[in-house]
C-alpha atoms as a PDB file:
ATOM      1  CA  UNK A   1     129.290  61.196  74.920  1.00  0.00           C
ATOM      2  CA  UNK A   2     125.217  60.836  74.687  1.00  0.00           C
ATOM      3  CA  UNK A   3     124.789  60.648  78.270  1.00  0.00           C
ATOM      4  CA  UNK A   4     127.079  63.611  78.742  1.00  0.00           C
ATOM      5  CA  UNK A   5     124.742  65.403  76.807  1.00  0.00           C
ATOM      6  CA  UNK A   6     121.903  64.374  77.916  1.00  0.00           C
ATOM      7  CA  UNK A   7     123.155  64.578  81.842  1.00  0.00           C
ATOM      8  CA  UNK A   8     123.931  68.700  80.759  1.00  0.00           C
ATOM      9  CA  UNK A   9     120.272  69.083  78.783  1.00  0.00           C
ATOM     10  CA  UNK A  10     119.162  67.535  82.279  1.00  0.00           C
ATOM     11  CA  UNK A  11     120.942  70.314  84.198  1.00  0.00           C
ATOM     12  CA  UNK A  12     119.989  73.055  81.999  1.00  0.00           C
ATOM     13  CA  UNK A  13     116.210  72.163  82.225  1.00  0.00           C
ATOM     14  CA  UNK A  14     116.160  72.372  86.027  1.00  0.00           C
ATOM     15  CA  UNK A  15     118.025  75.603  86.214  1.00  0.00           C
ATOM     16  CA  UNK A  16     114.842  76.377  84.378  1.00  0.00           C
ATOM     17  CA  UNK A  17     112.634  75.669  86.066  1.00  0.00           C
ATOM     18  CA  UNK A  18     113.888  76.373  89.571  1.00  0.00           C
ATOM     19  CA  UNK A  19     114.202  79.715  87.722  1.00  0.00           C
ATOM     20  CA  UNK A  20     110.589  79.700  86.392  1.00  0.00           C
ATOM     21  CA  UNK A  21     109.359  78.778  89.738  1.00  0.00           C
ATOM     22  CA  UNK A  22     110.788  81.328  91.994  1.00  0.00           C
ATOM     23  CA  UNK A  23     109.011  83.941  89.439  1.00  0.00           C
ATOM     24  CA  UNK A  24     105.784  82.111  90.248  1.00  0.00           C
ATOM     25  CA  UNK A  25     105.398  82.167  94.054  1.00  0.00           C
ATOM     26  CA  UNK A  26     105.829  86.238  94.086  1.00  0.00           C
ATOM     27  CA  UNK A  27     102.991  86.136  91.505  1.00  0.00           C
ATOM     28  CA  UNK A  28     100.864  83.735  93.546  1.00  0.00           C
ATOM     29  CA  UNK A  29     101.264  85.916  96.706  1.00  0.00           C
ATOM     30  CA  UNK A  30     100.048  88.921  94.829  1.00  0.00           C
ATOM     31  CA  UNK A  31      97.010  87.079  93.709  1.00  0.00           C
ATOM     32  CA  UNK A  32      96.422  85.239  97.062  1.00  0.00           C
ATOM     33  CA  UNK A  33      96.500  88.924  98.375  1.00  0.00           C
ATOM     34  CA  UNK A  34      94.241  90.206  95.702  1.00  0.00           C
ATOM     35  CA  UNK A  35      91.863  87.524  95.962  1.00  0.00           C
ATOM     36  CA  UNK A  36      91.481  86.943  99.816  1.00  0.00           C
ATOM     37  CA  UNK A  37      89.536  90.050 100.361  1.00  0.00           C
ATOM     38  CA  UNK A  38      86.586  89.669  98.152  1.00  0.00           C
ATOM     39  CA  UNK A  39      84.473  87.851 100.478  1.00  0.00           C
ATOM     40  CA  UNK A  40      80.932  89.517  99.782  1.00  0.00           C
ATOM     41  CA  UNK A  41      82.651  91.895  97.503  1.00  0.00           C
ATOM     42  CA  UNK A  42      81.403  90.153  94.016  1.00  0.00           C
ATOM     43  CA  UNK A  43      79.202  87.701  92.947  1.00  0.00           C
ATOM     44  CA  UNK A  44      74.603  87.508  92.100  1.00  0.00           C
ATOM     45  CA  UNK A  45      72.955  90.660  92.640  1.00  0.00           C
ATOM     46  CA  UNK A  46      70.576  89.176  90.765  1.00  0.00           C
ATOM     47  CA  UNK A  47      68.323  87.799  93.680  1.00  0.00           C
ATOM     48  CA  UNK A  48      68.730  90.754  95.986  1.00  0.00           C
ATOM     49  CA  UNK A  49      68.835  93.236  93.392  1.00  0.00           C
ATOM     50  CA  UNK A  50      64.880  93.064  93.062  1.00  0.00           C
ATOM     51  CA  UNK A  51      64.813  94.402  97.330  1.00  0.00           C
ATOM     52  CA  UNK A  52      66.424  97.504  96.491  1.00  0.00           C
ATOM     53  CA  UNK A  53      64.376  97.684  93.353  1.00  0.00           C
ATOM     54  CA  UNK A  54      67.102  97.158  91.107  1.00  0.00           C
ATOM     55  CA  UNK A  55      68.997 100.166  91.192  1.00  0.00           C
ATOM     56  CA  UNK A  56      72.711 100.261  90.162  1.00  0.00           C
ATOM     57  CA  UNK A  57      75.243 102.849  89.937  1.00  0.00           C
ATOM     58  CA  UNK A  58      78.241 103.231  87.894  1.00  0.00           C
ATOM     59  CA  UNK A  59      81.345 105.303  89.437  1.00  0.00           C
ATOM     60  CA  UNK A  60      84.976 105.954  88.110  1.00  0.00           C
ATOM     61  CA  UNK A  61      87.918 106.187  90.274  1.00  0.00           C
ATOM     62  CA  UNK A  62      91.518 106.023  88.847  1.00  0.00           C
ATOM     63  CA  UNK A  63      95.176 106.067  90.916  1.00  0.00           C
ATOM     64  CA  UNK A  64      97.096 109.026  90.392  1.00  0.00           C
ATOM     65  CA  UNK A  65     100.084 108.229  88.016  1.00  0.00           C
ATOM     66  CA  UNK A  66     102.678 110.011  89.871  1.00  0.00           C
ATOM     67  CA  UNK A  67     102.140 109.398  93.698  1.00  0.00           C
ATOM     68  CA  UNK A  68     100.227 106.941  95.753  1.00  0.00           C
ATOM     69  CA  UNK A  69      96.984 108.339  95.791  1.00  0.00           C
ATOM     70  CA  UNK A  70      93.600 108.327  94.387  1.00  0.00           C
ATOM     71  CA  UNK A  71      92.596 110.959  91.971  1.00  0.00           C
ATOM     72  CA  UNK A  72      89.422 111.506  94.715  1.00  0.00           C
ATOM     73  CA  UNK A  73      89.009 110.920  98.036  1.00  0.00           C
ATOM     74  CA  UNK A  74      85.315 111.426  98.004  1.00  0.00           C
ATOM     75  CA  UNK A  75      82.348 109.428  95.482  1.00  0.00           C
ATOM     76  CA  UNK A  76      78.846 109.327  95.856  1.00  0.00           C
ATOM     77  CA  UNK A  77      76.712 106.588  94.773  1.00  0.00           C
ATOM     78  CA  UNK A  78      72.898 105.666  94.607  1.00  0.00           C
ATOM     79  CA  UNK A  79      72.460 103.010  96.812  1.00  0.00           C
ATOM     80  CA  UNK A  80      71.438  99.249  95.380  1.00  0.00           C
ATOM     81  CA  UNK A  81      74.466  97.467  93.371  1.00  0.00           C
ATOM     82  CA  UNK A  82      77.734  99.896  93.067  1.00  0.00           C
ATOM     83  CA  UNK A  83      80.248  99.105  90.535  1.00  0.00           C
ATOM     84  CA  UNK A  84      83.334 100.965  90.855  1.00  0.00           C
ATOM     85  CA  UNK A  85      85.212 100.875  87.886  1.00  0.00           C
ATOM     86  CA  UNK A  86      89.008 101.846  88.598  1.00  0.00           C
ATOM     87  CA  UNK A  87      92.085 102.713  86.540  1.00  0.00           C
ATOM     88  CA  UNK A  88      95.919 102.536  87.709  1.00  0.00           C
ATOM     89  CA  UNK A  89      97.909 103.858  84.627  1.00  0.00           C
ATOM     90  CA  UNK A  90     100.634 103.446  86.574  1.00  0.00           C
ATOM     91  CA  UNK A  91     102.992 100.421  84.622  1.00  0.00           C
ATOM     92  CA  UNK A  92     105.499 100.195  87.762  1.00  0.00           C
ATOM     93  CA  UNK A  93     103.529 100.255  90.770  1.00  0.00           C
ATOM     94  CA  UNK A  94     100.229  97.858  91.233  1.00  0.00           C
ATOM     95  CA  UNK A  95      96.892  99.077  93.392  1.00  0.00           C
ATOM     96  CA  UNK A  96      93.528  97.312  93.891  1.00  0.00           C
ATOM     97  CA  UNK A  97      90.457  99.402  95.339  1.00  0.00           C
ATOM     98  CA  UNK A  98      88.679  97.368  98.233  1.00  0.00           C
ATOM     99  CA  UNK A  99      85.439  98.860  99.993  1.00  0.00           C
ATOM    100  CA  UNK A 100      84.235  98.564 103.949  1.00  0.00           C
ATOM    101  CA  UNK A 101      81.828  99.709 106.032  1.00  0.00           C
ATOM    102  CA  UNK A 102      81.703 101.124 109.382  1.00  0.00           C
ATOM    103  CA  UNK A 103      83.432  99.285 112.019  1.00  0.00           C
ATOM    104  CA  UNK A 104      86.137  97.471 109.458  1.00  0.00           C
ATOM    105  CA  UNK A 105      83.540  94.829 107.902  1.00  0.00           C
ATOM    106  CA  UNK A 106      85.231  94.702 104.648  1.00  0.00           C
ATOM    107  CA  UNK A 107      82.607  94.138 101.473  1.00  0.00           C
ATOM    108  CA  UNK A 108      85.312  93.423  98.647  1.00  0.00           C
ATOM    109  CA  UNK A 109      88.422  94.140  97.047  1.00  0.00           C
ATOM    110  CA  UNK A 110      89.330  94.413  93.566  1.00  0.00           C
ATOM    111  CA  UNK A 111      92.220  92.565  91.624  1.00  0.00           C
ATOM    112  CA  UNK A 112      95.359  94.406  91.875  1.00  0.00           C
ATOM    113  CA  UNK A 113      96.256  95.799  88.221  1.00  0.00           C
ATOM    114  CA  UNK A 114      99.235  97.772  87.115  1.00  0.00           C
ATOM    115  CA  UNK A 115      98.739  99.982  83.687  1.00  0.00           C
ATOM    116  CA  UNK A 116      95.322  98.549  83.788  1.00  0.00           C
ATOM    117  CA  UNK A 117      91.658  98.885  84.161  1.00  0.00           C
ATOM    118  CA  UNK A 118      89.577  96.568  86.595  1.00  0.00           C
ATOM    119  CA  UNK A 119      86.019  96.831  88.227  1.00  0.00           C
ATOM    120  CA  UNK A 120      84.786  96.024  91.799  1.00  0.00           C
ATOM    121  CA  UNK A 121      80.787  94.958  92.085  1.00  0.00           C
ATOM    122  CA  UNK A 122      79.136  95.551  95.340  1.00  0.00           C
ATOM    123  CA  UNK A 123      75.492  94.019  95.561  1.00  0.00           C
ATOM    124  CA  UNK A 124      73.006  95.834  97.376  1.00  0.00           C
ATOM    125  CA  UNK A 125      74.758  98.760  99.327  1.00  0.00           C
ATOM    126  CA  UNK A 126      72.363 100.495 101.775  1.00  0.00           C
ATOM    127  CA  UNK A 127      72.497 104.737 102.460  1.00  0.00           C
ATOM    128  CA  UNK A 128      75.340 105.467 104.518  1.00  0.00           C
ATOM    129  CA  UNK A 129      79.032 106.100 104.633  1.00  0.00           C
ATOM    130  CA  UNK A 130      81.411 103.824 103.803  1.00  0.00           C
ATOM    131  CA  UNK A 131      85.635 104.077 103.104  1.00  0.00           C
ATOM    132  CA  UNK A 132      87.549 102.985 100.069  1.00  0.00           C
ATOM    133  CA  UNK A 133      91.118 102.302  99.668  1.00  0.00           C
ATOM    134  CA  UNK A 134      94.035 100.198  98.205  1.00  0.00           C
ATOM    135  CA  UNK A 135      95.198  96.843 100.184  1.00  0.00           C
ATOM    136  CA  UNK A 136      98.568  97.105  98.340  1.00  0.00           C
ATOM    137  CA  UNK A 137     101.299  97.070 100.834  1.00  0.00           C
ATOM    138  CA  UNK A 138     101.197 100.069 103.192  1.00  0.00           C
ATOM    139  CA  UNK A 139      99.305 102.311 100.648  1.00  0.00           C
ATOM    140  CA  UNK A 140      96.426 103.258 102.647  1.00  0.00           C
ATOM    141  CA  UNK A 141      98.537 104.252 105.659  1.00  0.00           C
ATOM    142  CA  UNK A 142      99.980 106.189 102.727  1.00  0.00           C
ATOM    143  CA  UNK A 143      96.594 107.933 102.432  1.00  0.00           C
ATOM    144  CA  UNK A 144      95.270 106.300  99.681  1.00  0.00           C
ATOM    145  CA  UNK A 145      91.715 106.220 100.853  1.00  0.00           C
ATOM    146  CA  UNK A 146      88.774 107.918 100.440  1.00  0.00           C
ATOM    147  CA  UNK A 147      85.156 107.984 101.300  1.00  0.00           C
ATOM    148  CA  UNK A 148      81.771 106.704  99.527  1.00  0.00           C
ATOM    149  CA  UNK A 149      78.517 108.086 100.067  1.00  0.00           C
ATOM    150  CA  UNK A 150      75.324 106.131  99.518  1.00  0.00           C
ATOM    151  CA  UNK A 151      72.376 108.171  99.350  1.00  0.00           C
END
């Protein structure tokens, strides 16, 4: 009778965790998505802060609640180190905000958040004109872009 028992506790607990797992992989493909991008996205400003004379800028963007959009499609920024600090109140539907410059060299991506708050740092952005937009899915062919201006 013990090893009965023990043989259907055995059963149970890999149901489990087969169960458990499957839940895990679509998470870690989200974050291996979120976290690919950031290549020269984050990370010391300290060092090459002091070139541009230490000048940062703080800018808001937020997703738009109701449709796949931003709630801009146009910021402006000072150049030196850019933080964009984005919102997606949205609880069902995840974005990220990821910046590039002319001629598709992306500079970083933030994580994806749903009913959340996150922040991208750029170091050291120079004047010009670069694009912003969410890496979720098709979103940006969506139009959910938008342009940044570094003056």
């Amino acid at each position: 009778m013990i090893k009965v028992v023990t043989f259907g506790l055995a059963a149970v607990a890999s149901v489990a965790l087969v169960a458990c797992g499957g839940g895990g992989s679509s998470s870690t493909s989200s974050t291996t998505s979120a976290a690919a991008p950031p290549a020269g996205g984050g990370g010391g400003g300290g060092g090459s802060s002091s070139a541009s004379g230490g000048t940062s800028s703080t800018v808001k963007l937020a997703a738009d609640p109701s449709q796949i959009a931003f709630d801009t499609t146009s910021l402006s920024a000072k150049a030196g180190n850019v933080t964009i600090d984005f919102n997606n109140p949205n609880d069902a539907l995840g974005h990220d905000v990821c910046v590039e410059a002319q001629g598709a060299n992306e500079l970083g991506c933030s994580k994806v958040v749903t009913g959340s708050s996150t922040a991208l740092d750029l170091s050291n952005l120079k004047p010009g004109t670069y694009t912003f937009f969410c890496s979720v899915d098709s979103h940006r062919q969506a139009g959910m872009e938008g342009t940044l201006k570094v003056q």
